[in-house]
Each structure stands twice: as C-alpha cells, then as structure tokens.
Protein backbone atom coordinates (compact mmCIF):
# COMPACT_ATOMS: atom_id res chain seq x y z
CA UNK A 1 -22.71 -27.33 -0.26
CA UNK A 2 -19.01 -28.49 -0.92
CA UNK A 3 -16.90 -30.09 1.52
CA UNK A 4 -15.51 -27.35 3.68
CA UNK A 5 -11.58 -27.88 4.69
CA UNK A 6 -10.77 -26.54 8.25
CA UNK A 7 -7.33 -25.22 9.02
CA UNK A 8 -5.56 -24.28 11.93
CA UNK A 9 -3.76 -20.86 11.82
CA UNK A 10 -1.55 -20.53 14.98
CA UNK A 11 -0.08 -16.73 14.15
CA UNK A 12 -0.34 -13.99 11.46
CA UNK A 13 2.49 -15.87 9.58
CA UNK A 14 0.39 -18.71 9.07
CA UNK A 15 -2.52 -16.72 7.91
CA UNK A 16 -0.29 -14.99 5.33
CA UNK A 17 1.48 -18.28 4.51
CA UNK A 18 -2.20 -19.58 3.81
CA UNK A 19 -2.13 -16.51 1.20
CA UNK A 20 0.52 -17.46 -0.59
CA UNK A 21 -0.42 -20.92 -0.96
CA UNK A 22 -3.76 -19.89 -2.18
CA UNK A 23 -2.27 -17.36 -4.77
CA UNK A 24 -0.43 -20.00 -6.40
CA UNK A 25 -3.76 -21.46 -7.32
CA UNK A 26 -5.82 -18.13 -8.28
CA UNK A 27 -6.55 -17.62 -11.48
CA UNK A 28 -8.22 -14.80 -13.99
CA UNK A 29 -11.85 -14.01 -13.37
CA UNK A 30 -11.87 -15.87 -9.71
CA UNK A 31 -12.88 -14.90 -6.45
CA UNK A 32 -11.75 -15.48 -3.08
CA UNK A 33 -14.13 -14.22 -0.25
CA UNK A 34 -13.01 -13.58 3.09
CA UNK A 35 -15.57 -13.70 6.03
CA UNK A 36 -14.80 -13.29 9.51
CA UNK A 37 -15.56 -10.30 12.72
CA UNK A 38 -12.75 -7.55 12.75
CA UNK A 39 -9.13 -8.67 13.79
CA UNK A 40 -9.73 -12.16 12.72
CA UNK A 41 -6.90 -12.02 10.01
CA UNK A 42 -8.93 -11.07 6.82
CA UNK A 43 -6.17 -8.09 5.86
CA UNK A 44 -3.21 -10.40 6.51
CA UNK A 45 -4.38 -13.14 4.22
CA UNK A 46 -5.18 -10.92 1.74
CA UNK A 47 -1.59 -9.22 1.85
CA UNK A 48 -0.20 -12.65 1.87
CA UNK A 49 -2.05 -13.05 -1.02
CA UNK A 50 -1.35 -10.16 -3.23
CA UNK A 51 2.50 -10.51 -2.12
CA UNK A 52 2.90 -13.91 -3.58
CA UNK A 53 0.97 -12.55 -7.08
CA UNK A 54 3.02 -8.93 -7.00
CA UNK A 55 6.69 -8.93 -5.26
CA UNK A 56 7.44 -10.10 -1.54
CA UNK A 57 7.74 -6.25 -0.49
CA UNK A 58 4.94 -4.89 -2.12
CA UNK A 59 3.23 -2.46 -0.19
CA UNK A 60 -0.59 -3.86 0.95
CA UNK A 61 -2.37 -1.00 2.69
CA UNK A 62 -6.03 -2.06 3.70
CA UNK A 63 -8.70 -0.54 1.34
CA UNK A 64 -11.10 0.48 4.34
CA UNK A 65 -11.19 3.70 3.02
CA UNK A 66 -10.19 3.34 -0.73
CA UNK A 67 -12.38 0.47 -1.22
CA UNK A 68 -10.44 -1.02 -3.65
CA UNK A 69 -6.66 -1.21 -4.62
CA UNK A 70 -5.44 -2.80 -7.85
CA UNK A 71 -2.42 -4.62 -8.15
CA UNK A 72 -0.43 -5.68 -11.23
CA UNK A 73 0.15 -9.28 -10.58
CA UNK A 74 0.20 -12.82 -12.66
CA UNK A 75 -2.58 -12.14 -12.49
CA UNK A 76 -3.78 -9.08 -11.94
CA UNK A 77 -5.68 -8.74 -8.46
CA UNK A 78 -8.24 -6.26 -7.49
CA UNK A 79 -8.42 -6.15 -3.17
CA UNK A 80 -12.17 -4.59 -2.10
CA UNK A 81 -13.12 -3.61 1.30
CA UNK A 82 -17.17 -3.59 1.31
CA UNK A 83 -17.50 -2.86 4.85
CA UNK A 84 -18.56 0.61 4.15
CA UNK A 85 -21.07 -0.47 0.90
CA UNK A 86 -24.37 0.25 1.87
CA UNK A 87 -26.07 -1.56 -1.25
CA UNK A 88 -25.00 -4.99 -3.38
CA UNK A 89 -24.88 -2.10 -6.72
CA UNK A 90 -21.97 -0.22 -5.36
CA UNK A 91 -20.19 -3.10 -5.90
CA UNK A 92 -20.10 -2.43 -9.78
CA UNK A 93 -19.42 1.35 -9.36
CA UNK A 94 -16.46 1.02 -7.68
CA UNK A 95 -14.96 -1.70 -10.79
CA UNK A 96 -16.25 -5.39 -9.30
CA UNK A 97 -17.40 -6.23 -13.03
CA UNK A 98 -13.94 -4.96 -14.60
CA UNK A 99 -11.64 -6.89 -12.15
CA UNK A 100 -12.88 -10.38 -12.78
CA UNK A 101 -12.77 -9.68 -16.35
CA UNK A 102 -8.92 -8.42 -16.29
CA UNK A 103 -7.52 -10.36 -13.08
CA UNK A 104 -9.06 -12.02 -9.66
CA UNK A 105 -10.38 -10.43 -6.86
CA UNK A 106 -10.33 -10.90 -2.90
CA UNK A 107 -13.49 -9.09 -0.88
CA UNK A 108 -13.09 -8.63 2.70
CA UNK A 109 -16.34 -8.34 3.68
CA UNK A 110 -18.61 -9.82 0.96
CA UNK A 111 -21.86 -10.07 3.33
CA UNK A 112 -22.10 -6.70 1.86
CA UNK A 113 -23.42 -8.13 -1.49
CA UNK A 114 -26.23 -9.46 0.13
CA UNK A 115 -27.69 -12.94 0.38
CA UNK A 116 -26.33 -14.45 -2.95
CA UNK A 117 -22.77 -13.01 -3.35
CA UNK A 118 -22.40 -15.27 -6.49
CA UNK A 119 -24.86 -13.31 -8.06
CA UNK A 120 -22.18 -10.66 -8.38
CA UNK A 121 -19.41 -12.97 -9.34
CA UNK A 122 -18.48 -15.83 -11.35
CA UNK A 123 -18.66 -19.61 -11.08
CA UNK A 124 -15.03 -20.01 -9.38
CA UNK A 125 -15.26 -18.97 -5.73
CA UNK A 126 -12.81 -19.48 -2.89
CA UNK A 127 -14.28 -18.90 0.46
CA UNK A 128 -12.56 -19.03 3.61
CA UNK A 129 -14.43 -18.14 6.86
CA UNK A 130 -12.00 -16.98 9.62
CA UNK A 131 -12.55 -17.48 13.43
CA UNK A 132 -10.99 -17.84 16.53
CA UNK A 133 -9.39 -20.95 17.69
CA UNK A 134 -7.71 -21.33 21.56
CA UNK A 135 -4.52 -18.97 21.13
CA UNK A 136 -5.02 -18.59 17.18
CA UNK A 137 -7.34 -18.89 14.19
CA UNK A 138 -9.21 -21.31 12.11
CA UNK A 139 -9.86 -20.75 8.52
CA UNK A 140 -12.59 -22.69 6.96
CA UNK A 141 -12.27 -23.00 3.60
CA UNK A 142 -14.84 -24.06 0.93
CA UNK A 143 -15.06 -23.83 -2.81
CA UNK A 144 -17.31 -23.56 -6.16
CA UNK A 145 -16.38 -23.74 -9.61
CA UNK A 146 -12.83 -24.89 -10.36
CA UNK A 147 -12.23 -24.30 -6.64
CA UNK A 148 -14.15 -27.56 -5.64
CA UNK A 149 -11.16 -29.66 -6.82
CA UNK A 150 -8.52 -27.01 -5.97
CA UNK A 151 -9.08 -26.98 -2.60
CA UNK A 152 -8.11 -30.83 -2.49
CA UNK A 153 -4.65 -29.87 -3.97
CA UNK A 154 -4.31 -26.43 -1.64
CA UNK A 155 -0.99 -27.26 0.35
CA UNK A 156 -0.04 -24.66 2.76
C-alpha cells in the first residue's frame, strides 16, 4: 500500500482549495476517487476540482441524479455519482470506459465498483478518503500509478 498523506481541511474553502491543487496535477486517462459518509466534503472537492480544469464560475451541480456530468476542461473531466449503482457493470453503461480514454474522471462514491475499483480503471489513481476532524475535515490521500510520486509534489 503507498504512503498515505493526511491533510487537515479546516472549512469548505480548504477542501475546494485541495481541488484545485489536485487539478493542476490530473492528467488524461486518471482517476481520482473520493471516499467518505455524506456531508464530508466529497461534492466540494470535486467542484474545486472541475473549476480549476473548466473556468472559476463554472457551474458544478452534483450528479446524484444524473450520474455523470462531463466537462470540457484541459483536460476533459467526467464527474460520476455511483451512490445510486446497484452493480460494478453500470459503471460502463453510463460512459466510465469513454471518459478515461478522452479526459480524467472523479467518482464520488467508488465503493460502488465493488472490492477492486482498479479493476474498472487504469493504473493512475488518486484516492483521498475524507473524514471528520475536531471542527473540520481530514483528507487522506494515497496514490497508484504516476500518482505515487505526485502526491510528494501535491502543494495545496
């Protein structure tokens, strides 16, 4: 398992700031997985995220519902929601496979591929693991692929 690097996220600014920082490292056909119980901050890093690839304004709704939204970025970046997936292969149906091969992709919720996410994915994988932390969050971050030596130059 790779060294995981904890961070301290005091407010939603910081979460989104830890967005940015990480979309300034993202590149085609990556993945960045974001774990964590509802309210932790999963939707705000993501928006972070997608607003430092897109435009500062750009509007981030949450795909609960859509599943996915797809955003023309440098690069491109696909958002997915898999809360409501109720098996690993409606992952592909709803364009998985197509967004790591044109852009990157964040997944809130990727317990929802089951045991081996990676399966579904390739080699360069992000994870961060929010949780609570006295009055704010902690995101645990840990990486595979070209993220293993990322993470070492990740400055938020």
């Amino acid at each position: 398992m790779p060294d995981a690097v904890p961070l301290s996220l005091p407010d939603a600014d910081a979460t989104a700031r830890l967005g940015g920082a990480v979309a300034r490292r993202l590149e085609r056909g990556e993945t960045v997985l974001l774990y964590g119980p509802l309210g932790m901050g999963k939707s705000t890093l993501a928006r972070g995220l997608i607003r430092a690839l897109t435009r500062p304004d750009e509007d981030v709704p949450s795909p609960t519902f859509t599943l996915v939204q797809f955003y023309e970025g440098d690069p491109p970046v696909a958002h997915f929601d898999l809360y409501r997936l109720t098996r690993p292969e409606e992952a592909a149906e709803i364009g998985l496979d197509e967004a790591l091969d044109d852009g990157c992709a964040i997944i809130e919720w990727p317990e929802r591929l089951g045991a081996d996410p990676a399966r579904w994915l390739g080699p360069d994988i992000l994870t961060v693991t929010l949780a609570e932390q006295d009055e704010g969050r902690v995101a645990t971050l840990s990486g595979t692929g070209a993220w293993e030596t990322k993470l070492k130059d990740l400055h938020v």
